[in-house]
N, C-alpha and C. Protein backbone atom coordinates (compact mmCIF):
# COMPACT_ATOMS: atom_id res chain seq x y z
N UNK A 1 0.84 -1.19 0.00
CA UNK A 1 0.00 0.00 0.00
C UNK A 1 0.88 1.24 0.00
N UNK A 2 -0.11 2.58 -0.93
CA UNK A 2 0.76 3.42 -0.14
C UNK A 2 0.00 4.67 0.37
N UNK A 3 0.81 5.72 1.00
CA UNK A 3 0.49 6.49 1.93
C UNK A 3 -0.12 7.07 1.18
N UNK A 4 -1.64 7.38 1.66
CA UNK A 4 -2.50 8.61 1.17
C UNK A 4 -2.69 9.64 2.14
N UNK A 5 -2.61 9.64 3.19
CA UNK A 5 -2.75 10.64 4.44
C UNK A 5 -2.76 10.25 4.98
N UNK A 6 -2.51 11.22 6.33
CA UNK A 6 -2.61 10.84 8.03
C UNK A 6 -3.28 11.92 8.62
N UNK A 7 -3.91 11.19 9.20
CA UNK A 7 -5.31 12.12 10.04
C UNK A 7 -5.68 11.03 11.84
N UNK A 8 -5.26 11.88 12.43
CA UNK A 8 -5.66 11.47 13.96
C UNK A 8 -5.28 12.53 15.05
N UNK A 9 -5.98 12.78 15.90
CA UNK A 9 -5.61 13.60 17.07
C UNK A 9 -4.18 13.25 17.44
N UNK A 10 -4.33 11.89 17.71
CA UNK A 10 -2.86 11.48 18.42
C UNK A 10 -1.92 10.88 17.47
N UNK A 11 -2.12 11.11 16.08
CA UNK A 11 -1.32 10.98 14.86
C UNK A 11 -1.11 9.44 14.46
N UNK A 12 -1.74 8.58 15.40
CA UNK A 12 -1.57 7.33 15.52
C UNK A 12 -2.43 6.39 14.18
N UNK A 13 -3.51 7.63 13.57
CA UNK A 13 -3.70 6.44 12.38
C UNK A 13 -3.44 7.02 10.69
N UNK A 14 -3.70 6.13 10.35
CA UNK A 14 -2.88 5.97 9.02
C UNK A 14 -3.84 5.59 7.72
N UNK A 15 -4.28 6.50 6.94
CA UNK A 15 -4.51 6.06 5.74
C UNK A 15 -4.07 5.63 4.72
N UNK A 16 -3.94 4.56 4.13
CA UNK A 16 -3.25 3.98 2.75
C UNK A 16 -4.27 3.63 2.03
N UNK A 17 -3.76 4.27 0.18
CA UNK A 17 -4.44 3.74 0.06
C UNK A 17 -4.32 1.74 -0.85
N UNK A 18 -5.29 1.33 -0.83
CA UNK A 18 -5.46 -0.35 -0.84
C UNK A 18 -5.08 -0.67 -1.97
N UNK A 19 -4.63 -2.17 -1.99
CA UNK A 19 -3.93 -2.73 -2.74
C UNK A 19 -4.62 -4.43 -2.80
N UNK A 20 -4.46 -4.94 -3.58
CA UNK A 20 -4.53 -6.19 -3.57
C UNK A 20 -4.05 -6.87 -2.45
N UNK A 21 -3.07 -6.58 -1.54
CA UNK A 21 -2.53 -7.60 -0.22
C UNK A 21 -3.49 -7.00 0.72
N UNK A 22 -4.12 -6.24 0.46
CA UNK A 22 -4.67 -6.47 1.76
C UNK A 22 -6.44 -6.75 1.83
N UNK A 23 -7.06 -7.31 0.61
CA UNK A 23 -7.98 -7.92 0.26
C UNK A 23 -8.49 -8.52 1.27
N UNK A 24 -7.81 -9.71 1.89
CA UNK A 24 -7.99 -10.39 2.77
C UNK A 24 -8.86 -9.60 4.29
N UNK A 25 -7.63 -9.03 4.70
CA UNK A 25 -8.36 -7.60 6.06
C UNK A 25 -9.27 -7.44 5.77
N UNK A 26 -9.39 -6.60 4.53
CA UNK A 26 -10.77 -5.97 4.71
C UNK A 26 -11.72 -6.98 4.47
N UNK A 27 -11.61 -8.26 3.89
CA UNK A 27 -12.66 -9.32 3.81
C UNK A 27 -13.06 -9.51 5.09
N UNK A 28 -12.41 -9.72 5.91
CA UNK A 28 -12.91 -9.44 7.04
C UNK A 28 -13.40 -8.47 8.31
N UNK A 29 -12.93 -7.58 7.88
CA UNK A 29 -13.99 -6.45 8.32
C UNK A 29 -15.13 -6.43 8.11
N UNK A 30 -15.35 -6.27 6.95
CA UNK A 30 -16.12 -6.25 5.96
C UNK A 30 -17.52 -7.31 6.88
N UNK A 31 -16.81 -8.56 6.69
CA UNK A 31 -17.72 -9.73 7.02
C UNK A 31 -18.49 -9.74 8.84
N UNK A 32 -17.42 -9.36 9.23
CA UNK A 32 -17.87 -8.79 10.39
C UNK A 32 -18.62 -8.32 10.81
N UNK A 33 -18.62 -6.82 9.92
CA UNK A 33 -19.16 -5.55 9.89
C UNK A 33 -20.68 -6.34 10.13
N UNK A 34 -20.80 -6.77 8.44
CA UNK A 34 -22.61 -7.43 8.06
C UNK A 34 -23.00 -7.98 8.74
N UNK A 35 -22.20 -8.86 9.73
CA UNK A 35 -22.96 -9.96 10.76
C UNK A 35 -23.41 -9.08 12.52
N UNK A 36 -22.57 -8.12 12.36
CA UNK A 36 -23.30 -7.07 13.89
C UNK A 36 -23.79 -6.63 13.22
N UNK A 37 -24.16 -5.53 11.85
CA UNK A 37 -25.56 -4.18 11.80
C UNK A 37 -26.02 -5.03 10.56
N UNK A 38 -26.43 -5.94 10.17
CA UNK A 38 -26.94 -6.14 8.50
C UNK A 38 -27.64 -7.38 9.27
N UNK A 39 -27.76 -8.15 10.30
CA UNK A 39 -28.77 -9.14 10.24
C UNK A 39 -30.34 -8.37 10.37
N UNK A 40 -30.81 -9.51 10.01
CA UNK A 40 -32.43 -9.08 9.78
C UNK A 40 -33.04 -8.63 8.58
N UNK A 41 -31.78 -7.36 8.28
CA UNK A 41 -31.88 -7.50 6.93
C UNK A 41 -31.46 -8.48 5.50
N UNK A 42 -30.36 -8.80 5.60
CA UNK A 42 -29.55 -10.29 5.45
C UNK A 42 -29.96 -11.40 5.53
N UNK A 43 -29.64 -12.85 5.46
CA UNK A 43 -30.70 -13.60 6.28
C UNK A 43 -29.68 -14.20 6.80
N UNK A 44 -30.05 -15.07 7.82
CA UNK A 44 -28.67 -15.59 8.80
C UNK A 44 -28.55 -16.52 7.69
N UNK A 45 -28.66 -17.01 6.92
CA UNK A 45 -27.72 -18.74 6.80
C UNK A 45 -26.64 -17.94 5.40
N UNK A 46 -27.45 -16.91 4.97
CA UNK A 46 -25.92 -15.96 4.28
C UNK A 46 -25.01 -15.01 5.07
N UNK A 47 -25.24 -15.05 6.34
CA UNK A 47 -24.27 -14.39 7.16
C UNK A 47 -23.60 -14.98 7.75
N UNK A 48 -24.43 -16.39 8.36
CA UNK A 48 -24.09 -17.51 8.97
C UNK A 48 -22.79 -18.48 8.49
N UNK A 49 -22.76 -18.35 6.89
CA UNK A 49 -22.02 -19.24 6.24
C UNK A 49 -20.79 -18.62 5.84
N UNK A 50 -20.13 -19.02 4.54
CA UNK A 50 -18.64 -18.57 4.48
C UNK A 50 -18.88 -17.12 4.04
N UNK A 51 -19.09 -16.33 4.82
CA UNK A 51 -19.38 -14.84 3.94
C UNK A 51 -18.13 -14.03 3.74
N UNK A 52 -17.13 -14.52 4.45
CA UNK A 52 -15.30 -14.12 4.56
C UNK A 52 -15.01 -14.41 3.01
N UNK A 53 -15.55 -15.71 2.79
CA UNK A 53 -15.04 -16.16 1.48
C UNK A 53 -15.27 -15.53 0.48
N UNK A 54 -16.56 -15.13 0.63
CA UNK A 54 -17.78 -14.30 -0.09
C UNK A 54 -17.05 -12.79 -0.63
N UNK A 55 -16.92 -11.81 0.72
CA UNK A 55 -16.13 -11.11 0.48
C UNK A 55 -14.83 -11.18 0.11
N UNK A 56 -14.24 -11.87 0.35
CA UNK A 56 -12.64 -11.93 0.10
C UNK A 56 -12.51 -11.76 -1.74
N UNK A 57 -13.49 -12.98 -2.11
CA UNK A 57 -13.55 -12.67 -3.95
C UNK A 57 -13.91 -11.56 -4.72
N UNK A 58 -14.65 -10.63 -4.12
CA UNK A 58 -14.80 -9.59 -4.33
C UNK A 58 -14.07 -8.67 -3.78
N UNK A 59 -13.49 -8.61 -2.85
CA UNK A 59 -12.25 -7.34 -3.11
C UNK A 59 -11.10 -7.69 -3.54
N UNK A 60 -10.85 -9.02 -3.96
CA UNK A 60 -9.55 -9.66 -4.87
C UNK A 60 -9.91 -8.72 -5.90
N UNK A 61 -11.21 -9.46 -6.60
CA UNK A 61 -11.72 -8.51 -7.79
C UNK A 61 -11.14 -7.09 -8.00
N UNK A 62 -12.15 -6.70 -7.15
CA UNK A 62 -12.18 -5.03 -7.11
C UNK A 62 -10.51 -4.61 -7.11
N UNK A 63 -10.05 -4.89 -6.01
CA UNK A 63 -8.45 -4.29 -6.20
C UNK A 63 -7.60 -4.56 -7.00
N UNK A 64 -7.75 -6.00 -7.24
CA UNK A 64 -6.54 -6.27 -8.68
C UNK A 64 -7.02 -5.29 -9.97
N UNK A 65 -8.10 -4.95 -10.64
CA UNK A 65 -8.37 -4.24 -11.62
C UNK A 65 -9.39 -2.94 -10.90
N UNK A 66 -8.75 -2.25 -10.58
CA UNK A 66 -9.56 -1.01 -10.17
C UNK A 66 -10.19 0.12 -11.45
N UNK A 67 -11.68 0.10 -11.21
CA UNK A 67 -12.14 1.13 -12.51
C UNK A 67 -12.54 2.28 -11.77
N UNK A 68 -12.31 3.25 -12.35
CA UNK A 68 -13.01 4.69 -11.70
C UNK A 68 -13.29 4.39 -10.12
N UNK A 69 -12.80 3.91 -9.34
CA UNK A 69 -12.62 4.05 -8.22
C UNK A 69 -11.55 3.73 -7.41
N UNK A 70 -11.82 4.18 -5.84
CA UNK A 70 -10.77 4.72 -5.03
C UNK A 70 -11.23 4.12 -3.32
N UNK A 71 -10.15 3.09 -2.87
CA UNK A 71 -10.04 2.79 -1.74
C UNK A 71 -8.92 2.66 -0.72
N UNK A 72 -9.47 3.12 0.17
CA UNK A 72 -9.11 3.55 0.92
C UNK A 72 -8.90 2.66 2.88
N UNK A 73 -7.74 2.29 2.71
CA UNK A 73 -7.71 1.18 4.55
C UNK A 73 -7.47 2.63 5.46
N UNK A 74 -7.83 2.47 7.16
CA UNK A 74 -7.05 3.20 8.24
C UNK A 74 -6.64 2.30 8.74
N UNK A 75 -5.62 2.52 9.30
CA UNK A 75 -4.38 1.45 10.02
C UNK A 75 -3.78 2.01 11.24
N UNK A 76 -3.66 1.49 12.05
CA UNK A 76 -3.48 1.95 13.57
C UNK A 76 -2.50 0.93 14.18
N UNK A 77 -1.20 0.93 14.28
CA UNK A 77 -0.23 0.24 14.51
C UNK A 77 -0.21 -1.23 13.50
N UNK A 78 -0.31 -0.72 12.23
CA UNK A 78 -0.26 -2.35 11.61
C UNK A 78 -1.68 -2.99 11.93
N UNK A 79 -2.51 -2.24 12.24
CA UNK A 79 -4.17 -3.56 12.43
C UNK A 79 -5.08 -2.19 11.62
N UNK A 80 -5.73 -2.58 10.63
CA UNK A 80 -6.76 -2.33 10.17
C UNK A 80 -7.61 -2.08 10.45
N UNK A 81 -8.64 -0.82 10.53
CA UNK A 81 -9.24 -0.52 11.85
C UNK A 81 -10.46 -0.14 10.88
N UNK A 82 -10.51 -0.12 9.40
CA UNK A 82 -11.69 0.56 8.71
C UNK A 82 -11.55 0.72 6.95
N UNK A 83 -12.26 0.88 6.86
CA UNK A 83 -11.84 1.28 4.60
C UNK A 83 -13.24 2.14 4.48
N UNK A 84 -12.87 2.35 3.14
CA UNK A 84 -13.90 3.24 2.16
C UNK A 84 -13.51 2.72 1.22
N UNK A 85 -14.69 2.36 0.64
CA UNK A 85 -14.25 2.64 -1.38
C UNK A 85 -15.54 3.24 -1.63
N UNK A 86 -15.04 3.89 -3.03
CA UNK A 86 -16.09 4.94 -3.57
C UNK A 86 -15.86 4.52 -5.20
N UNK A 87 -17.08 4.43 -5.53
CA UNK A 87 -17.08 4.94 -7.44
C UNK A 87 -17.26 5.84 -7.76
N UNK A 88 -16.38 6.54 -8.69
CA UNK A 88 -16.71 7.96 -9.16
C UNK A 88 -17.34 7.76 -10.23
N UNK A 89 -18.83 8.54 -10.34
CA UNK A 89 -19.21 9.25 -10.91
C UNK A 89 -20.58 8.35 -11.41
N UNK A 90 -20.79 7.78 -10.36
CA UNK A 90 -22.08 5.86 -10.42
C UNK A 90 -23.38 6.67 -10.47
N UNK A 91 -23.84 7.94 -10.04
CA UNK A 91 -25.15 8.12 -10.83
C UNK A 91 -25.39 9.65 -11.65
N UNK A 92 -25.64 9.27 -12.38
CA UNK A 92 -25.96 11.05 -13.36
C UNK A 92 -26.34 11.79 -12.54
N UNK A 93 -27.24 11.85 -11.69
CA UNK A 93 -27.87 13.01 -11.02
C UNK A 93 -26.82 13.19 -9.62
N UNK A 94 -26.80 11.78 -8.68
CA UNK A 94 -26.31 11.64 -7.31
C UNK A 94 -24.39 12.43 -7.44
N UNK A 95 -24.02 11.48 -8.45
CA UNK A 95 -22.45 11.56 -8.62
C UNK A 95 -21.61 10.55 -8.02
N UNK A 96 -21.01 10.73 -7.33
CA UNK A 96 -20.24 9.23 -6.61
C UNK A 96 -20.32 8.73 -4.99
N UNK A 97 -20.62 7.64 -5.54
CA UNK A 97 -21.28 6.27 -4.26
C UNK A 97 -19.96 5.87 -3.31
N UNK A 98 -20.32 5.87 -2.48
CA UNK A 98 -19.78 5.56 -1.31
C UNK A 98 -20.22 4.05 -0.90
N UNK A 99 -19.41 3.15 -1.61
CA UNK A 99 -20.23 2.32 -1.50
C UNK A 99 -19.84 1.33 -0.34
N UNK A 100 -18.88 1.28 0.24
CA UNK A 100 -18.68 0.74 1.38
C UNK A 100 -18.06 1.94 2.51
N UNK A 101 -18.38 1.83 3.63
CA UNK A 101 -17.50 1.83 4.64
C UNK A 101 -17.89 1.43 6.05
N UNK A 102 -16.93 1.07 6.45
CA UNK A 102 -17.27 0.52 7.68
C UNK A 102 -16.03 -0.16 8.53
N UNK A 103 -16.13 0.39 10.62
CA UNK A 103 -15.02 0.59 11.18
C UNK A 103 -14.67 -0.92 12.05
N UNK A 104 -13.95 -1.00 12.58
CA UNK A 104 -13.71 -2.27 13.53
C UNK A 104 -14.81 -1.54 14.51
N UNK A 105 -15.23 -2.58 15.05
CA UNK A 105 -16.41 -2.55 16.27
C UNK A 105 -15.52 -1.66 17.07
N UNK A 106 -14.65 -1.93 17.55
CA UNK A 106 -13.65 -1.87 19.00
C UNK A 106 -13.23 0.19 18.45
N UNK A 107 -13.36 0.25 17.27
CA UNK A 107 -12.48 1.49 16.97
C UNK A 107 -13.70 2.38 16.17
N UNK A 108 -14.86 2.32 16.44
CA UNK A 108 -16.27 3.18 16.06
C UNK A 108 -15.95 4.31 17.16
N UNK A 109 -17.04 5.50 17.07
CA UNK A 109 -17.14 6.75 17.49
C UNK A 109 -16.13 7.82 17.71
N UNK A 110 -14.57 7.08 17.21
CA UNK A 110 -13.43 7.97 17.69
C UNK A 110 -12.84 8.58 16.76
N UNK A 111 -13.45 8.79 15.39
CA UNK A 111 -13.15 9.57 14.22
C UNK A 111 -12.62 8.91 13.03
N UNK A 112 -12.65 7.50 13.60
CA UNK A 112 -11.99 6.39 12.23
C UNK A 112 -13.43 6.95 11.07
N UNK A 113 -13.96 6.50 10.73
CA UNK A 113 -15.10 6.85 9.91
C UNK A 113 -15.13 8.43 9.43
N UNK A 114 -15.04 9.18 9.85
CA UNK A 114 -14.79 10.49 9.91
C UNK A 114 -13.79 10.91 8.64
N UNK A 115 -12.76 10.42 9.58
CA UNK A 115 -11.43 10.48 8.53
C UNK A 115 -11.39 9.63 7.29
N UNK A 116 -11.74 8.75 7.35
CA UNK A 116 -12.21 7.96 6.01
C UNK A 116 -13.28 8.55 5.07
N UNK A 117 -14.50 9.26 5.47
CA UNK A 117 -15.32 10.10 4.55
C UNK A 117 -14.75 10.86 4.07
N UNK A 118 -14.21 12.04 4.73
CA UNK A 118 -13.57 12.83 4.44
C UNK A 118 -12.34 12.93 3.35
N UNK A 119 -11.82 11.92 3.67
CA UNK A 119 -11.21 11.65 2.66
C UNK A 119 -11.23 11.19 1.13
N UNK A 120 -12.08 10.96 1.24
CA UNK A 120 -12.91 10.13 0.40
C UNK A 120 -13.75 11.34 -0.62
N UNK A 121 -14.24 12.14 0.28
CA UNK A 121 -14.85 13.00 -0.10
C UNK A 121 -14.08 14.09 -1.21
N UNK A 122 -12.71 14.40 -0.27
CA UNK A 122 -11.48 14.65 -1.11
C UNK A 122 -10.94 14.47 -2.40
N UNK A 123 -11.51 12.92 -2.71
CA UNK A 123 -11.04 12.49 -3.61
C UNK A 123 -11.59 12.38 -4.93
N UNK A 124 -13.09 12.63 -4.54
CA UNK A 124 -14.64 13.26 -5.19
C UNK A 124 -14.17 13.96 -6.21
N UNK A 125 -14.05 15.41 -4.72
CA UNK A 125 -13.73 16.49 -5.58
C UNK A 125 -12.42 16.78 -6.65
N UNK A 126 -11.41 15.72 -6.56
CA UNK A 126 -10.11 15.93 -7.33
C UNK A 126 -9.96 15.42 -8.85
N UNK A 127 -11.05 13.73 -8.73
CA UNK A 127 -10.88 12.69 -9.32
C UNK A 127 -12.23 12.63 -10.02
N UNK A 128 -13.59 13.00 -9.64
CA UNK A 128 -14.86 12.96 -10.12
C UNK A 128 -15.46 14.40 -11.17
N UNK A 129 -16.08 13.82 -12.06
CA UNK A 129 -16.30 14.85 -13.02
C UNK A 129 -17.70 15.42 -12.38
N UNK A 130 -18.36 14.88 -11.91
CA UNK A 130 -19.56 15.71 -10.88
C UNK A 130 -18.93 15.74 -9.27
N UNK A 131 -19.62 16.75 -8.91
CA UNK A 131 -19.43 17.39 -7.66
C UNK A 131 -20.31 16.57 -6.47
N UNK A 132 -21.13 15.42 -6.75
CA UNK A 132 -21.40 15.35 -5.08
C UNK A 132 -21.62 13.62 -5.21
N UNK A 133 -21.97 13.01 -3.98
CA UNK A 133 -21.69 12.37 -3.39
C UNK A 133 -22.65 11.08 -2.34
N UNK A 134 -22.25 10.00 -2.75
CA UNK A 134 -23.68 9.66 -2.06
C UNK A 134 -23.56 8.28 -1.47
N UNK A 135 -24.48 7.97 -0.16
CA UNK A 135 -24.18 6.44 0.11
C UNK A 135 -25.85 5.59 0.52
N UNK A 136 -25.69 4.19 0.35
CA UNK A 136 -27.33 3.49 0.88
C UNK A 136 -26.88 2.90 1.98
N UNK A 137 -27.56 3.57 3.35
CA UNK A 137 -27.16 2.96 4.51
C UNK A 137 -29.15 1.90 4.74
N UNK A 138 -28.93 0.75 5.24
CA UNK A 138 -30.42 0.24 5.79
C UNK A 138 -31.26 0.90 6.53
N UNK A 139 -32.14 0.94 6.98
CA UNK A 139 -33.25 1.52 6.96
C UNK A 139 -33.24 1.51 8.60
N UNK A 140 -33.10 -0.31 8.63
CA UNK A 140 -32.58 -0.32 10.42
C UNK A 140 -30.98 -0.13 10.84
N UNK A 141 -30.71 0.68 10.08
CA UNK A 141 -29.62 1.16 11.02
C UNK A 141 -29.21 2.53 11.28
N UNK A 142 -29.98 2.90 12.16
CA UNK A 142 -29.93 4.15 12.88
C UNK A 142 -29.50 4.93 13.43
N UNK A 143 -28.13 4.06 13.96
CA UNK A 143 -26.78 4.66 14.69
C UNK A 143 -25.79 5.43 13.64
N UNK A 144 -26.33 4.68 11.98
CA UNK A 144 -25.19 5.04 11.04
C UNK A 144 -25.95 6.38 10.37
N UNK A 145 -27.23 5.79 10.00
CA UNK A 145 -27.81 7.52 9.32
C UNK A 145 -27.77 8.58 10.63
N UNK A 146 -27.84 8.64 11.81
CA UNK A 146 -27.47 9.75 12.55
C UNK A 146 -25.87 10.32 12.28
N UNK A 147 -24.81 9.62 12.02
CA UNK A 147 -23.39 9.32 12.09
C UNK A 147 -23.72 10.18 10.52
N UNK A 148 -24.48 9.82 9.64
CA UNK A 148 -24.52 10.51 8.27
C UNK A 148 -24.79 11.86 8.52
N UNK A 149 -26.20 12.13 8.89
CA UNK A 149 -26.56 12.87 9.12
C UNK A 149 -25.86 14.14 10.41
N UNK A 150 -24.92 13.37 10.94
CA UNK A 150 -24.36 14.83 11.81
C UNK A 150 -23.13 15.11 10.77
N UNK A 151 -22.67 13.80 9.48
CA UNK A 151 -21.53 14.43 8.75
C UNK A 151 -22.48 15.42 7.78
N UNK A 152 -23.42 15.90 8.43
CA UNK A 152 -24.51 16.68 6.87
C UNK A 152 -24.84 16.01 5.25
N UNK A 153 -24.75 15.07 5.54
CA UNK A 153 -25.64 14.15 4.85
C UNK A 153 -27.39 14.27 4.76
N UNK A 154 -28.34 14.05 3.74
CA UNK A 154 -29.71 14.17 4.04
C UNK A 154 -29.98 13.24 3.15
N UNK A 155 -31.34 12.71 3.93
CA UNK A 155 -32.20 11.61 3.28
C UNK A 155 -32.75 11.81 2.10
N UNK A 156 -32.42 11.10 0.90
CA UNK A 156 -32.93 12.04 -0.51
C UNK A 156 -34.00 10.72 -0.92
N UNK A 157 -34.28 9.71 -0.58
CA UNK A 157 -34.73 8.62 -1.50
C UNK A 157 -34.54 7.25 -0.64
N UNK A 158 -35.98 6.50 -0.59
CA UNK A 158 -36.46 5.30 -0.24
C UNK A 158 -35.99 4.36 -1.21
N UNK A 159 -35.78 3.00 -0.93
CA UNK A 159 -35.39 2.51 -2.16
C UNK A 159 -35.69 0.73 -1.61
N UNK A 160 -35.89 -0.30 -2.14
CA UNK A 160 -35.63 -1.67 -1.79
C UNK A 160 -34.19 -1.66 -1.54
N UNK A 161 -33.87 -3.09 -0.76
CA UNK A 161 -32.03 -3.21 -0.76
C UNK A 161 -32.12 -3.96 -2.11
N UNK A 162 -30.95 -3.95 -2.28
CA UNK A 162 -30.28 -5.10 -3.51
C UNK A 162 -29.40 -6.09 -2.87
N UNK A 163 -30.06 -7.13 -3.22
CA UNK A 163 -29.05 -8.47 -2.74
C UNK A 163 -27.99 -8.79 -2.93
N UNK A 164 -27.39 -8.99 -2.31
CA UNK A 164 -25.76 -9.16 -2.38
C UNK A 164 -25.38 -10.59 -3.01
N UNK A 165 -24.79 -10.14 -4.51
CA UNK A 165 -24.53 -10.79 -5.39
C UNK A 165 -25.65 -11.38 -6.11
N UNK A 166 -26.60 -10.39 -6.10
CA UNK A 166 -27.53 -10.67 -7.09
C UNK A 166 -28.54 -11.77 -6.77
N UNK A 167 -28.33 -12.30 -5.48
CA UNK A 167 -29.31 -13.59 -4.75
C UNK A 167 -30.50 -13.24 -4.09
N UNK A 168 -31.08 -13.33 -4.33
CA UNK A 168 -32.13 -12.79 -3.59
C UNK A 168 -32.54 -13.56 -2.03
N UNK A 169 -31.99 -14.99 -1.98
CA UNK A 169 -32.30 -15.59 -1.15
C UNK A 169 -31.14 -15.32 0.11
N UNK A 170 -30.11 -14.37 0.02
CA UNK A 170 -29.45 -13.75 0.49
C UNK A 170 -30.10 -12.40 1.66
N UNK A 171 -31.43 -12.40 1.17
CA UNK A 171 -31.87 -11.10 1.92
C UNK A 171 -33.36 -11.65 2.67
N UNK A 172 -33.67 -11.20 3.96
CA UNK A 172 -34.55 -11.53 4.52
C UNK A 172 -36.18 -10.38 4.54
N UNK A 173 -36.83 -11.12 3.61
CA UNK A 173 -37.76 -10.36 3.10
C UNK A 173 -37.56 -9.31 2.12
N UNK A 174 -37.79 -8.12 2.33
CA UNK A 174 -37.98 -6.70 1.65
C UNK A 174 -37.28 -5.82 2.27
N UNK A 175 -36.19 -5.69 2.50
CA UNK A 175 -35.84 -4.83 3.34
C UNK A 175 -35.56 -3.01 2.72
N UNK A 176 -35.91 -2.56 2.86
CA UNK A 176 -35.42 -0.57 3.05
C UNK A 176 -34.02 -0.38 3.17
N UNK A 177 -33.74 0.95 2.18
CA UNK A 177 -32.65 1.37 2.44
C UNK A 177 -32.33 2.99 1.99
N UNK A 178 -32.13 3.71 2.70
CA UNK A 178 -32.28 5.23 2.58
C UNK A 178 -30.93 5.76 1.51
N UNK A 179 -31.17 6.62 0.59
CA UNK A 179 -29.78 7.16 -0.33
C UNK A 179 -29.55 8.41 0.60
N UNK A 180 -28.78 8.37 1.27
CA UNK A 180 -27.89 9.62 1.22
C UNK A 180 -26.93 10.61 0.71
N UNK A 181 -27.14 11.75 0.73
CA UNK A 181 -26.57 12.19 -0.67
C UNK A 181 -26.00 13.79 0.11
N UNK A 182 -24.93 14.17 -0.59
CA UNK A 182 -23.94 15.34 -0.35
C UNK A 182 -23.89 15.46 -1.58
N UNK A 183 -25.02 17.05 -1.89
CA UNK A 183 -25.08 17.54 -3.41
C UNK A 183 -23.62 17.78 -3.63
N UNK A 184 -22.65 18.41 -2.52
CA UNK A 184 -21.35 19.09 -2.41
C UNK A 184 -20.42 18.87 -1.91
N UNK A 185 -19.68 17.61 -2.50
CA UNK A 185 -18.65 16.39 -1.41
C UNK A 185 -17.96 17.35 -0.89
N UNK A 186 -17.17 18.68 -1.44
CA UNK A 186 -17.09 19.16 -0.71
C UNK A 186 -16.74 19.38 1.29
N UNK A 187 -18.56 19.40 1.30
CA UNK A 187 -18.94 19.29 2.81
C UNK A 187 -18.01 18.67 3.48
N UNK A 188 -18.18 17.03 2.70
CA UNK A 188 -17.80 16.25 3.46
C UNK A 188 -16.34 16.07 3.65
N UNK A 189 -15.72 16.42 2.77
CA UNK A 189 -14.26 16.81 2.59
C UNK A 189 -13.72 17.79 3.40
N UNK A 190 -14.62 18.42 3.92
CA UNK A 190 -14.05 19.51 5.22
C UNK A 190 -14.43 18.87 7.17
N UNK A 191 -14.30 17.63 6.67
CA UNK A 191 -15.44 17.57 7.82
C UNK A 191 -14.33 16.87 9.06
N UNK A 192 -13.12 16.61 8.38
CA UNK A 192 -11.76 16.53 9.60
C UNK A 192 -10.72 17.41 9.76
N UNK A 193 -11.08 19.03 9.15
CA UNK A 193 -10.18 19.98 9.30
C UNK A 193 -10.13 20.34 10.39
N UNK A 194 -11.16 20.60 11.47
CA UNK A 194 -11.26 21.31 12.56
C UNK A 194 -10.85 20.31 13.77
N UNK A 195 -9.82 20.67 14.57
CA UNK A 195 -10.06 19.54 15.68
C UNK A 195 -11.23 19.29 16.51
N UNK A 196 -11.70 17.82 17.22
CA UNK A 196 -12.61 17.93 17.47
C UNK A 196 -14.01 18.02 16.87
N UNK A 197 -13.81 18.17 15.29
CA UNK A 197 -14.98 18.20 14.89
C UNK A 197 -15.11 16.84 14.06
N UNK A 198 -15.59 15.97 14.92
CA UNK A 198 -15.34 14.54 14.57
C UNK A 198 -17.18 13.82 14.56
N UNK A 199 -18.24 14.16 13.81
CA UNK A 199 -19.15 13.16 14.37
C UNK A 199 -18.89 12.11 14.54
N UNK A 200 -19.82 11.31 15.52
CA UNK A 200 -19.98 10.11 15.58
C UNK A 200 -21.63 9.75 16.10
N UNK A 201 -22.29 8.72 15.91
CA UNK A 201 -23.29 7.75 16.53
C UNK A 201 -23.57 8.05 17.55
N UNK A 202 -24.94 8.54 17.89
CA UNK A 202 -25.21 8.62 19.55
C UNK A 202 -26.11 7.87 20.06
């Protein structure tokens, strides 16, 4: 990997950005992540089962041939604590999707996420031919659209989820999922300049 920034109060974490070696990590984050905030929506015997594996082939994918997008690990003494990836420029109107992120359990509310939008957001504005910005958080998860919504994020659009990998038997029932959208990534690109000005989940 290499160094894309460093952003932490106590200088201690580390953005790089991702590479094929580290596919694996985030497969498991990743897998993690879905099995604490994505059940219910999910269904257990696809969360239940090899979903490491699941993910792992898909960010082999994604990182060995990267198209119009940009990801992003935080790293905190050598342990992986979070990612972003984003597509630039995934809807005509929205602009670019945020289509993953998500922190180690143990390392939520302390600006990992923060610094990862932000950055991200950064990269919007450098690398994207439209100006804003957007992500689908579930419907039941409420800790994360507040976490959106204090980064000034707003609810633009109801939507069904989409099943992961196109299975439908992957998802439990019908589940909701809200678009959030930053007409002006911008915003969100300013949103770890100030110390202390870190949302998080309440």
């Amino acid at each position: 990997m290499s160094a894309a920034t460093s952003s932490d109060q106590g200088g201690a974490l580390r953005l790089c950005l991702a590479d094929v070696d580290v596919a694996g990590q985030i497969a498991l984050l990743h897998a993690d992540s879905w099995r604490r905030h994505y059940r219910g929506a999910y269904a257990d015997s696809f969360l239940d089962g090899d979903v490491v594996a699941d993910r792992r082939a898909v960010w082999t994918a994604r990182l060995a041939t990267p198209t119009r997008s940009h990801t992003v690990v935080a790293e905190d003494d050598d342990r992986l604590v979070g990612f972003i990836h984003v597509v630039f420029d995934q809807d005509p109107r929205w602009g670019s999707l945020v289509d993953n992120l998500h922190v180690a359990h143990d390392r939520q509310r302390n600006g990992v996420g923060t610094a990862l939008l932000a950055h991200a957001a950064r990269a919007v504005v450098e690398h994207a031919r439209a100006g804003g910005m957007y992500l689908w958080v579930l419907e039941q998860n409420t800790a994360a659209q507040r976490f959106y919504r204090a980064c000034e994020a707003r609810h633009v659009e109801t939507a069904r989820v989409s099943p992961p990998g196109g299975d439908p038997s992957r998802l439990n029932g019908s589940p909701r999922r809200f678009r959030m959208a930053w007409p002006d990534a911008t915003v969100a690109g300013n949103l770890d300049t100030e110390l202390g000005r870190r949302p998080q989940p309440r």
